[in-house]
C-alpha atoms as a PDB file:
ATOM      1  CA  UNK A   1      39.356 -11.161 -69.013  1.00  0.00           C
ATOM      2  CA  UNK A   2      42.579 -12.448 -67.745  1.00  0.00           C
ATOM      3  CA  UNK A   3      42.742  -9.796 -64.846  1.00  0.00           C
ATOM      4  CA  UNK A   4      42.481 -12.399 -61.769  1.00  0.00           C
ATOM      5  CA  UNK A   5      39.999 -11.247 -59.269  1.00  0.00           C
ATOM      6  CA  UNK A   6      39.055 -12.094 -55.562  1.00  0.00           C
ATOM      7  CA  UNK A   7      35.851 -11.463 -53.777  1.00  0.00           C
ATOM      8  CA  UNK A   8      36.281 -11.895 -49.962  1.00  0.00           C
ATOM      9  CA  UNK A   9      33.327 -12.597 -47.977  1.00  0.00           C
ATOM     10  CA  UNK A  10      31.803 -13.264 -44.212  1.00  0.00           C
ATOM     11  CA  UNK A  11      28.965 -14.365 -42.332  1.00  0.00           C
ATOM     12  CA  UNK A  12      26.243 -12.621 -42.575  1.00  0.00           C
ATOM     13  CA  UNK A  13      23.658 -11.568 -39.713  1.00  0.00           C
ATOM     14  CA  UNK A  14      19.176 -11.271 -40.724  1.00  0.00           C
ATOM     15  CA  UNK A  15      18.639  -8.151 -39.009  1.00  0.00           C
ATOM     16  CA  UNK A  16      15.496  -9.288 -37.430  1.00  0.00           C
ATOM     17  CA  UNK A  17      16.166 -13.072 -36.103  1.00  0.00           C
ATOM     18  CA  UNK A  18      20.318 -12.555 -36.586  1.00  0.00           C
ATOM     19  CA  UNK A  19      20.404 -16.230 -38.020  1.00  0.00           C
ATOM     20  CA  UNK A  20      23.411 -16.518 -40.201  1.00  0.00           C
ATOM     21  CA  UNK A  21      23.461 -15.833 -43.624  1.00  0.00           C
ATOM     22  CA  UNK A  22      25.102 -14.838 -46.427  1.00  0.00           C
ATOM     23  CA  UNK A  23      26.238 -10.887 -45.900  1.00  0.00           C
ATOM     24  CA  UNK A  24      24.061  -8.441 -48.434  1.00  0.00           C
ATOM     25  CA  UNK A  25      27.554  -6.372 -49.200  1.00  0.00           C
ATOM     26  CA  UNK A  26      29.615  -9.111 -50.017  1.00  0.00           C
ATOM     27  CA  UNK A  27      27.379 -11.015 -51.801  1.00  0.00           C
ATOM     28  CA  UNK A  28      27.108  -7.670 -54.032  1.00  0.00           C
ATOM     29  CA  UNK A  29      31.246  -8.286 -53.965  1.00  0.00           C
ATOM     30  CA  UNK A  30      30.337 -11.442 -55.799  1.00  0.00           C
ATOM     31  CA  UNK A  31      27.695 -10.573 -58.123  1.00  0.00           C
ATOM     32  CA  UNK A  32      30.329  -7.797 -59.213  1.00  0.00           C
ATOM     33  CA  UNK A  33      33.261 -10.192 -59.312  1.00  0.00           C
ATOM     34  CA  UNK A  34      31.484 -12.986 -61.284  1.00  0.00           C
ATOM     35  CA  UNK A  35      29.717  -9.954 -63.771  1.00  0.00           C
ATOM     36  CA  UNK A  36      33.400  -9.141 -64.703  1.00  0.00           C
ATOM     37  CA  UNK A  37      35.678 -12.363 -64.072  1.00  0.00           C
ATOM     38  CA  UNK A  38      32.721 -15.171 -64.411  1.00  0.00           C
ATOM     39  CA  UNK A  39      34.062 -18.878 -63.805  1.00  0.00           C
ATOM     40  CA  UNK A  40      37.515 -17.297 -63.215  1.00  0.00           C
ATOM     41  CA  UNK A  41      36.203 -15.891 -59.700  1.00  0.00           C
ATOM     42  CA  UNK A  42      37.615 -16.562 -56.981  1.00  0.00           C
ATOM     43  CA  UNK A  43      36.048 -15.959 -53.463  1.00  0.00           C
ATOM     44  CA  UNK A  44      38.005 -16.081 -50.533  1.00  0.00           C
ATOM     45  CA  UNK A  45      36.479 -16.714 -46.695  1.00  0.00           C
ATOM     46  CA  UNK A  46      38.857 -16.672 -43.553  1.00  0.00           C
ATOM     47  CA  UNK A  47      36.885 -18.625 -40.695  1.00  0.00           C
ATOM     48  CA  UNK A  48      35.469 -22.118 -40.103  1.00  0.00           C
ATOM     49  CA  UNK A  49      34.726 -24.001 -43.437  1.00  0.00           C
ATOM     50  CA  UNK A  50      31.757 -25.858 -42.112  1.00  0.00           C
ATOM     51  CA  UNK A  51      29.742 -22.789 -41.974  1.00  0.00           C
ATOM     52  CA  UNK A  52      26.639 -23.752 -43.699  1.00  0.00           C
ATOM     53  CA  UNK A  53      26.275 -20.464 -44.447  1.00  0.00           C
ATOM     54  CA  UNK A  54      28.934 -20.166 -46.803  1.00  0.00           C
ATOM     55  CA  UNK A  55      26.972 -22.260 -49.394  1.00  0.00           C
ATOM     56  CA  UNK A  56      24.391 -19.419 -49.927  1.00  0.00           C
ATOM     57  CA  UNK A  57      27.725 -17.647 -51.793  1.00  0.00           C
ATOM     58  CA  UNK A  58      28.099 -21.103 -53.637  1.00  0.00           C
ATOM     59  CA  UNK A  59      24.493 -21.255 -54.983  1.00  0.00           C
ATOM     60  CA  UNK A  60      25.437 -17.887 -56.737  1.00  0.00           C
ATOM     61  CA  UNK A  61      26.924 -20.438 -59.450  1.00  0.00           C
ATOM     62  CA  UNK A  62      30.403 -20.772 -57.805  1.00  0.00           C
ATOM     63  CA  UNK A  63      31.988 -23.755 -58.564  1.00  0.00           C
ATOM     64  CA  UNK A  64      34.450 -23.892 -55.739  1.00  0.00           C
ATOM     65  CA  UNK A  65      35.370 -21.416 -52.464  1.00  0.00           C
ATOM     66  CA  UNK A  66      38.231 -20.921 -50.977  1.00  0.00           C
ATOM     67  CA  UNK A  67      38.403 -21.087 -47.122  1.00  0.00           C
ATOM     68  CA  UNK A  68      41.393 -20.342 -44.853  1.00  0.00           C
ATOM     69  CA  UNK A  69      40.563 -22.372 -41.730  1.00  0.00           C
ATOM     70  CA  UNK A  70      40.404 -20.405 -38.820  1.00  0.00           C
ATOM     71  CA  UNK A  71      38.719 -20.746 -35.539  1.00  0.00           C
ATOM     72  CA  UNK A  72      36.580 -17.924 -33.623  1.00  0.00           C
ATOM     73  CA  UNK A  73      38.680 -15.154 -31.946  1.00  0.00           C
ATOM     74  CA  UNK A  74      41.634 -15.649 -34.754  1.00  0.00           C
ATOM     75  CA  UNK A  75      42.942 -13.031 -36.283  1.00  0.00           C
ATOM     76  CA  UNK A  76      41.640 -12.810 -40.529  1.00  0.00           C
ATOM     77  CA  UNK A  77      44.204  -9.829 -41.238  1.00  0.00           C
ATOM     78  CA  UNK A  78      47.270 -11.776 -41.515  1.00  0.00           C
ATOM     79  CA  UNK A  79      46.303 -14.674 -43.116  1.00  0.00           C
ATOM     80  CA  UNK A  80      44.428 -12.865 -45.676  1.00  0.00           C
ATOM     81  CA  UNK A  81      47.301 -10.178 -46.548  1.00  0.00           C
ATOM     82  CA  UNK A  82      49.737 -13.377 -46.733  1.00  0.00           C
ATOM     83  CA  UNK A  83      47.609 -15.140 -49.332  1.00  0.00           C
ATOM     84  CA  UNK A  84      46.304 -11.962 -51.393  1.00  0.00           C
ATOM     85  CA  UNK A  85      49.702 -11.281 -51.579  1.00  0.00           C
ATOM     86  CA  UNK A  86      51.051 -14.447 -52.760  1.00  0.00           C
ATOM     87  CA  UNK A  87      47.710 -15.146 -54.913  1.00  0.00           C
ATOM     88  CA  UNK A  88      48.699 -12.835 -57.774  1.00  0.00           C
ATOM     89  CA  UNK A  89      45.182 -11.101 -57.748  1.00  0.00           C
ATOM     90  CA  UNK A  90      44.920  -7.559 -59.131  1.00  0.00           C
ATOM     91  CA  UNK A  91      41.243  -6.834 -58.387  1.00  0.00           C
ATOM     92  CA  UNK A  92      39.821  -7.429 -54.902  1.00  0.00           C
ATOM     93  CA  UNK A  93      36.557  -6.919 -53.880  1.00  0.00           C
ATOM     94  CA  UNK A  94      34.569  -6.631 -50.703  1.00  0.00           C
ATOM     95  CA  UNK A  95      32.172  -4.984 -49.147  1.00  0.00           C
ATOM     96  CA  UNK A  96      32.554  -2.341 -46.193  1.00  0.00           C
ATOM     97  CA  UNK A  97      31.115  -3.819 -43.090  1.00  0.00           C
ATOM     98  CA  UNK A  98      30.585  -7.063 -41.451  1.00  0.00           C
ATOM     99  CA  UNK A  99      27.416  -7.843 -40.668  1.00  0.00           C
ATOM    100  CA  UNK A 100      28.860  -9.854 -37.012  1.00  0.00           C
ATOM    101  CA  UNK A 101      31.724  -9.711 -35.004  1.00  0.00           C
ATOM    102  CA  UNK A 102      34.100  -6.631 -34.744  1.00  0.00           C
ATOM    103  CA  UNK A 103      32.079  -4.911 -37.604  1.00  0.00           C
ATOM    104  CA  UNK A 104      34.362  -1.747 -37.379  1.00  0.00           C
ATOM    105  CA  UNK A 105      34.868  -1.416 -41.451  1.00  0.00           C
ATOM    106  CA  UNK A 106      38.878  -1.438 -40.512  1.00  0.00           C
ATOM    107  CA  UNK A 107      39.734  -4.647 -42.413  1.00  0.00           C
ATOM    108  CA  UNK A 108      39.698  -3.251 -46.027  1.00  0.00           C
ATOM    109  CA  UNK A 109      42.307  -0.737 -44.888  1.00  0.00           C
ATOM    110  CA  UNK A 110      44.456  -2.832 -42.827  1.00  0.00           C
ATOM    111  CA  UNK A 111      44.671  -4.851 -45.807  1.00  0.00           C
ATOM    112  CA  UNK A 112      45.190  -1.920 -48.441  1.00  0.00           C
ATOM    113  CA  UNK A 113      48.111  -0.969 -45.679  1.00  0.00           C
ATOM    114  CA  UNK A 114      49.776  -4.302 -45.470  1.00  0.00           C
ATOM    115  CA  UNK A 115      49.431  -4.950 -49.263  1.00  0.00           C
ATOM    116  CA  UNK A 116      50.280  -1.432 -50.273  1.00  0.00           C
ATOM    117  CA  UNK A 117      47.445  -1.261 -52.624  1.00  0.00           C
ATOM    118  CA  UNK A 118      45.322   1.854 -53.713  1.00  0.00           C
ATOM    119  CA  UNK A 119      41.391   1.235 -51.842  1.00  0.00           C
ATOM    120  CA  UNK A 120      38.763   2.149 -53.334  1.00  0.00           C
ATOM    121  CA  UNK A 121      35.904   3.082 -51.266  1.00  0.00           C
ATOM    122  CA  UNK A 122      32.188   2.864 -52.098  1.00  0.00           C
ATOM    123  CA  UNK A 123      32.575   1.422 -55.341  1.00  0.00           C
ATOM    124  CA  UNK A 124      29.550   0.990 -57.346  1.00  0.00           C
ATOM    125  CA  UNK A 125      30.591  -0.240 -60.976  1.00  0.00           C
ATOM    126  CA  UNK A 126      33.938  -1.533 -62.819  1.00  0.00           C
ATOM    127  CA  UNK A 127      33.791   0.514 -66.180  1.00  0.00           C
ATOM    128  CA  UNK A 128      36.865  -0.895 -67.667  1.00  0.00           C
ATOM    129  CA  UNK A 129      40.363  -2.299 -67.239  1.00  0.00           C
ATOM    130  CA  UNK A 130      42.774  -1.844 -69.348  1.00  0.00           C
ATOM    131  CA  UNK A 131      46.815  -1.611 -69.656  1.00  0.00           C
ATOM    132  CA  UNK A 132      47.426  -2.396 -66.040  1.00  0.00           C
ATOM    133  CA  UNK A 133      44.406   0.265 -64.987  1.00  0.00           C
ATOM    134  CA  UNK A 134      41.049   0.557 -63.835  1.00  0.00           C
ATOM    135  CA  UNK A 135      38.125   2.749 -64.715  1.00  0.00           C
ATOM    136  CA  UNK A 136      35.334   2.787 -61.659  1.00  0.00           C
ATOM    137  CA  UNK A 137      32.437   4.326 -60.463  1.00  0.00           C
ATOM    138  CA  UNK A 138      32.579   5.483 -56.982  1.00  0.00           C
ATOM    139  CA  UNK A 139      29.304   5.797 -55.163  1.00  0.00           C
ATOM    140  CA  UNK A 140      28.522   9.217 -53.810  1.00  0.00           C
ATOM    141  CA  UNK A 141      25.868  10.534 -51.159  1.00  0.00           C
ATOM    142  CA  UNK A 142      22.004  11.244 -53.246  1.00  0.00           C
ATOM    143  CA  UNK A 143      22.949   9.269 -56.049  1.00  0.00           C
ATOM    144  CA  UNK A 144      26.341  11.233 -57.410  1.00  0.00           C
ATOM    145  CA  UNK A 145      28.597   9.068 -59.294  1.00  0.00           C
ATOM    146  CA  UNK A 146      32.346  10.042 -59.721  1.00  0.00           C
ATOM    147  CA  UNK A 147      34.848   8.439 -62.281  1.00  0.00           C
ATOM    148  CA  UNK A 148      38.190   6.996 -61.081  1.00  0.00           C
ATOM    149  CA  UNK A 149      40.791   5.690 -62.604  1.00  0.00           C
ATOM    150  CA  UNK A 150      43.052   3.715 -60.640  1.00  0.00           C
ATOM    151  CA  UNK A 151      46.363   1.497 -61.023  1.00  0.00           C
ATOM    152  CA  UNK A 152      46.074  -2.357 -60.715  1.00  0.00           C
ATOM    153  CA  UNK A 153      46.403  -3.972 -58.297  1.00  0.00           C
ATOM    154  CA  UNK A 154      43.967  -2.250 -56.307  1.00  0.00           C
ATOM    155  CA  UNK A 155      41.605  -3.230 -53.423  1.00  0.00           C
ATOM    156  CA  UNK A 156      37.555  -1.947 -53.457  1.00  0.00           C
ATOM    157  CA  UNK A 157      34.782  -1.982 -50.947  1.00  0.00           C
ATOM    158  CA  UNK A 158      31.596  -2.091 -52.711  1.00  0.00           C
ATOM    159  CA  UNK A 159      28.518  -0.166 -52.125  1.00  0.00           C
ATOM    160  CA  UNK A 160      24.957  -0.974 -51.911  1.00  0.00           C
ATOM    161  CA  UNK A 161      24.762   1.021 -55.223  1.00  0.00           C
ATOM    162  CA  UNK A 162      26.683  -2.005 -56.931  1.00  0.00           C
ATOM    163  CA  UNK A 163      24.640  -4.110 -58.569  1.00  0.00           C
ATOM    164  CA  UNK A 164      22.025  -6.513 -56.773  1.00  0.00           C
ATOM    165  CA  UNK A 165      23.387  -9.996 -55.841  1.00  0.00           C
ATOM    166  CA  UNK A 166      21.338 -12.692 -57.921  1.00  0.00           C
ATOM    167  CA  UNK A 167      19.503 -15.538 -55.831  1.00  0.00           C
ATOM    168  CA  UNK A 168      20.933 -18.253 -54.392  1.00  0.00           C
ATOM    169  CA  UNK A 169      20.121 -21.585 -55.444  1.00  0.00           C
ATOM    170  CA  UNK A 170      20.187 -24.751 -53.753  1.00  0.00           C
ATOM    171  CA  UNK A 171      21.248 -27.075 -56.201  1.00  0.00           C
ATOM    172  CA  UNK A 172      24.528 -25.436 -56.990  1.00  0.00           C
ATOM    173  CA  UNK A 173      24.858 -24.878 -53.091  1.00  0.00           C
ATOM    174  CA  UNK A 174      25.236 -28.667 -52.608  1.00  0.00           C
ATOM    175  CA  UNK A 175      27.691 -29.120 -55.526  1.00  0.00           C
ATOM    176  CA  UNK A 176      29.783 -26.568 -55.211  1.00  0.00           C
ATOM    177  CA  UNK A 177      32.624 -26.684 -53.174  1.00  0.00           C
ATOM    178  CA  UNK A 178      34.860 -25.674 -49.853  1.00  0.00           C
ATOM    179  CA  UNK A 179      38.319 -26.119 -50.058  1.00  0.00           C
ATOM    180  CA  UNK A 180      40.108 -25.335 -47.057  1.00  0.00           C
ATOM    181  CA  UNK A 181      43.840 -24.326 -46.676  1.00  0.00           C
ATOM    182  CA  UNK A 182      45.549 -24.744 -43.449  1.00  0.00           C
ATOM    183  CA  UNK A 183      47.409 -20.933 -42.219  1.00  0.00           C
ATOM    184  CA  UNK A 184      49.108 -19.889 -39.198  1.00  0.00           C
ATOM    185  CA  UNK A 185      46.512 -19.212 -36.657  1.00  0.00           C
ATOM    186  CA  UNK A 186      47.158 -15.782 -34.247  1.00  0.00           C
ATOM    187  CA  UNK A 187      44.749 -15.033 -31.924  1.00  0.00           C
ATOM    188  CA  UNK A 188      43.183 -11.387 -32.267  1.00  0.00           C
ATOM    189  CA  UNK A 189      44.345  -9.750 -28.586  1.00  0.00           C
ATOM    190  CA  UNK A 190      42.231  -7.274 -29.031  1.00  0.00           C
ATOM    191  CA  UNK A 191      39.528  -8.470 -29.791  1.00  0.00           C
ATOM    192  CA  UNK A 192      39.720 -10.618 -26.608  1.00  0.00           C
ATOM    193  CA  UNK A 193      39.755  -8.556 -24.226  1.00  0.00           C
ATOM    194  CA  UNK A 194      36.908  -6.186 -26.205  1.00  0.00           C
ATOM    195  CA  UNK A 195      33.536  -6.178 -25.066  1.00  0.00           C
ATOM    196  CA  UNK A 196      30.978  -5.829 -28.107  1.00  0.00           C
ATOM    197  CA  UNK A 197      27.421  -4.605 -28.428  1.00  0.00           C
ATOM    198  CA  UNK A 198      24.939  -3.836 -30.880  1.00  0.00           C
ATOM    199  CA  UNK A 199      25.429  -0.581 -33.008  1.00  0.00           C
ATOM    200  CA  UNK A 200      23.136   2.595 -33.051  1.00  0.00           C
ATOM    201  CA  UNK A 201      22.297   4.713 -35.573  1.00  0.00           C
ATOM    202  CA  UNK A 202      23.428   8.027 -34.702  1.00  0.00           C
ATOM    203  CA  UNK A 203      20.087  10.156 -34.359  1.00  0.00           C
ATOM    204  CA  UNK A 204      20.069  12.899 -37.277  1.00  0.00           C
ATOM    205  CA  UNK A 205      18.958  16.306 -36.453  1.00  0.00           C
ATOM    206  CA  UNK A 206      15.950  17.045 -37.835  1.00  0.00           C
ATOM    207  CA  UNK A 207      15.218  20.119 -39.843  1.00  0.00           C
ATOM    208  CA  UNK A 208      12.291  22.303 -39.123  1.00  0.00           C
ATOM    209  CA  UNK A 209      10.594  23.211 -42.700  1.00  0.00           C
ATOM    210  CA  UNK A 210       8.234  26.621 -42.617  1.00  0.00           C
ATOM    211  CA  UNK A 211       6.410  26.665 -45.804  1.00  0.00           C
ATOM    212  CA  UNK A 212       2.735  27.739 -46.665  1.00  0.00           C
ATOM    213  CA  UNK A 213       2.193  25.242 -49.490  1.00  0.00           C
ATOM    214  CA  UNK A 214       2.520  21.654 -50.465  1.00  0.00           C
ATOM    215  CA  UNK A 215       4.938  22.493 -53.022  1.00  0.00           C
ATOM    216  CA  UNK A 216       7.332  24.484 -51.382  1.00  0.00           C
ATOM    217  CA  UNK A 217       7.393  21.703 -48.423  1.00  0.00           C
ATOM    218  CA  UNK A 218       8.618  19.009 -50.978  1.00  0.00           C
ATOM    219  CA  UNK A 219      11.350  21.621 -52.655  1.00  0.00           C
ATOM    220  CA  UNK A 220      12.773  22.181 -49.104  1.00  0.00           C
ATOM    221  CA  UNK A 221      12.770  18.003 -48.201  1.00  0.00           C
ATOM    222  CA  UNK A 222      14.413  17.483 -51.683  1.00  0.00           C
ATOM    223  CA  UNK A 223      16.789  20.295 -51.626  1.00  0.00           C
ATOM    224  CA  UNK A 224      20.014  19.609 -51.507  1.00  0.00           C
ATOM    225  CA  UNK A 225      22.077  19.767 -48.267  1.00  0.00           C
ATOM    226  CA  UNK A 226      24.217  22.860 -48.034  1.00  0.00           C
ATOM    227  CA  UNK A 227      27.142  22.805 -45.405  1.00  0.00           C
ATOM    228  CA  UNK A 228      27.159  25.215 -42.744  1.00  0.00           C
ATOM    229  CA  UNK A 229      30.458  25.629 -40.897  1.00  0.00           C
ATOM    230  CA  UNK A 230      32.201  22.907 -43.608  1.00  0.00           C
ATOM    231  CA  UNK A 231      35.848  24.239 -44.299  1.00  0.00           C
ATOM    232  CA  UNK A 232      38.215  22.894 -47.411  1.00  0.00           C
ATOM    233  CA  UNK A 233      41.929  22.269 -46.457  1.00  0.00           C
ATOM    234  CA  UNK A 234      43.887  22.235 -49.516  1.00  0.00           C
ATOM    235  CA  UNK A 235      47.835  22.326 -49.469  1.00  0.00           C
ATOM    236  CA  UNK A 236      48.035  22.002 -45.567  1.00  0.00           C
ATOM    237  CA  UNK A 237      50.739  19.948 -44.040  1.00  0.00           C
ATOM    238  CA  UNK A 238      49.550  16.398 -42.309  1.00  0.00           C
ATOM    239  CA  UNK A 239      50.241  17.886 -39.175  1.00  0.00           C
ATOM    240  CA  UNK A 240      47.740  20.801 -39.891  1.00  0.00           C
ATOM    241  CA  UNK A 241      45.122  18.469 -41.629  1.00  0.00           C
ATOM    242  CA  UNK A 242      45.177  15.850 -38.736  1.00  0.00           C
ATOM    243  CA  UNK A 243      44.770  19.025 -36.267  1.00  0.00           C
ATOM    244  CA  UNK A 244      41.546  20.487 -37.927  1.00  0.00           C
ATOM    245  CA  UNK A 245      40.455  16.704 -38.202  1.00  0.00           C
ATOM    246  CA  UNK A 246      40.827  15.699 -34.194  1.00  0.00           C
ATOM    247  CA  UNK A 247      38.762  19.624 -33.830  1.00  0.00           C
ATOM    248  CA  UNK A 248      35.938  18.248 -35.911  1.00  0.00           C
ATOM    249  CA  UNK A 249      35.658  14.813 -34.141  1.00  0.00           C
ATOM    250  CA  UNK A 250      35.998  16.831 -30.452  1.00  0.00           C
ATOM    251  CA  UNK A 251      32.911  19.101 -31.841  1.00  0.00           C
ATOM    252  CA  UNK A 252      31.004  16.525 -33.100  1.00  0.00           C
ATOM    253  CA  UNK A 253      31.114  14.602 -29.648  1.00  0.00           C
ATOM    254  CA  UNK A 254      32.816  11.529 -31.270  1.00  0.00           C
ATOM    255  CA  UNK A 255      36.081  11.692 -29.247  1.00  0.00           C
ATOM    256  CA  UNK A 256      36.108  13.437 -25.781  1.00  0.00           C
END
């Protein structure tokens, strides 16, 4: 394949002990990028280089990793726009959360902004690209699967549908290798003066099931959801859509 594509990836958090590690989504990035690109992969890591984390990405049978140094608190959004943009890469690939830090799921559309690149979110497969196009499946809620196809160069967040990242081993974690690559360092201001905490799951509201027999208990958990009060806007201005939006968020308790 001679379409050049970039994985970006973090560090990772366990969920239990929180030691660092390689991050489950990106790693899926990988797996993805090396399934369709092999040796021609690049990854791409904005932080400190002597991570030893970063290795577990390199024992995935990466040769090489590209780092652009940066120290805690610095901004990743500029550097990494800069160099995607200068890189010539017309598939990138990462997944939709960070496991520490900020974690808000913002950087794969501040970089889709700044590049002016379609995103593709949830993506769980790359069918096919060809003549400057791509043919993808995006991941949808109980296992739906809708075909896209989309103009290169394009940027994707991968689901946990994607396929599973392979192991990492340790030989090819000691041989491979970090290269980092001086950029301009700009502190993130708002990050700064943020103050972070761990995230909760929202709690889901549970549905009371009345039935008289084992059977018709396990049609109503399996049956799919139907919305209540869900409304379609089609052909509305931005001004209209944004409206009904900010009404939604207000009655859902999200913004007060």
């Amino acid at each position: 394949m001679n379409t050049k594509i970039i994985s970006l990836v973090s560090i990772g958090a366990h969920p239990t002990s929180g030691r660092p590690r390689r991050a489950e989504q990106d790693a899926r990035a990988v797996e993805l990028g090396l399934q369709l690109a092999g040796d021609n992969l690049q990854v791409l890591h904005a932080g400190d280089v002597a991570e030893p984390a970063l290795r577990a990405y390199l024992g995935m049978g990466l040769a090489q990793m590209h780092v652009l140094e940066q120290p805690a608190g610095a901004d990743a959004l500029p550097a990494l726009t800069a160099y995607l943009r200068d890189a010539g890469a017309q598939v990138v690939l990462t997944g939709s959360q960070a496991e520490t830090g900020e974690g808000s799921g913002m950087l794969p559309f501040l970089l889709a902004e700044g590049l002016g690149w379609p995103l593709v979110v949830g993506l769980a497969q790359v069918e096919s690209i060809n003549d400057g196009a791509a043919l993808v499946l995006q991941a949808l809620p109980r296992g739906q699967r809708r075909r896209l196809k989309v103009k290169l160069p394009f940027l994707a967040t991968v689901d946990n549908a994607a396929p599973k990242p392979r192991q990492s081993a340790y030989g090819p974690a000691r041989r491979g290798e970090l290269r980092a690559e001086e950029v301009e360092v700009l502190d993130d201001e708002l990050l700064a003066v943020a103050t972070l905490q761990p995230a909760k799951p929202r709690p889901k509201r549970l549905k009371v099931i009345k039935a008289k027999s084992g059977a018709d208990r396990m049609k109503a958990a399996t049956a799919k959801a139907s919305g209540g009060g869900g409304q379609v806007l089609k052909g509305v201005t931005a001004q209209a859509g944004a409206e009904a939006i900010l009404k939604l968020l207000i009655e859902e308790g999200v913004v007060r």
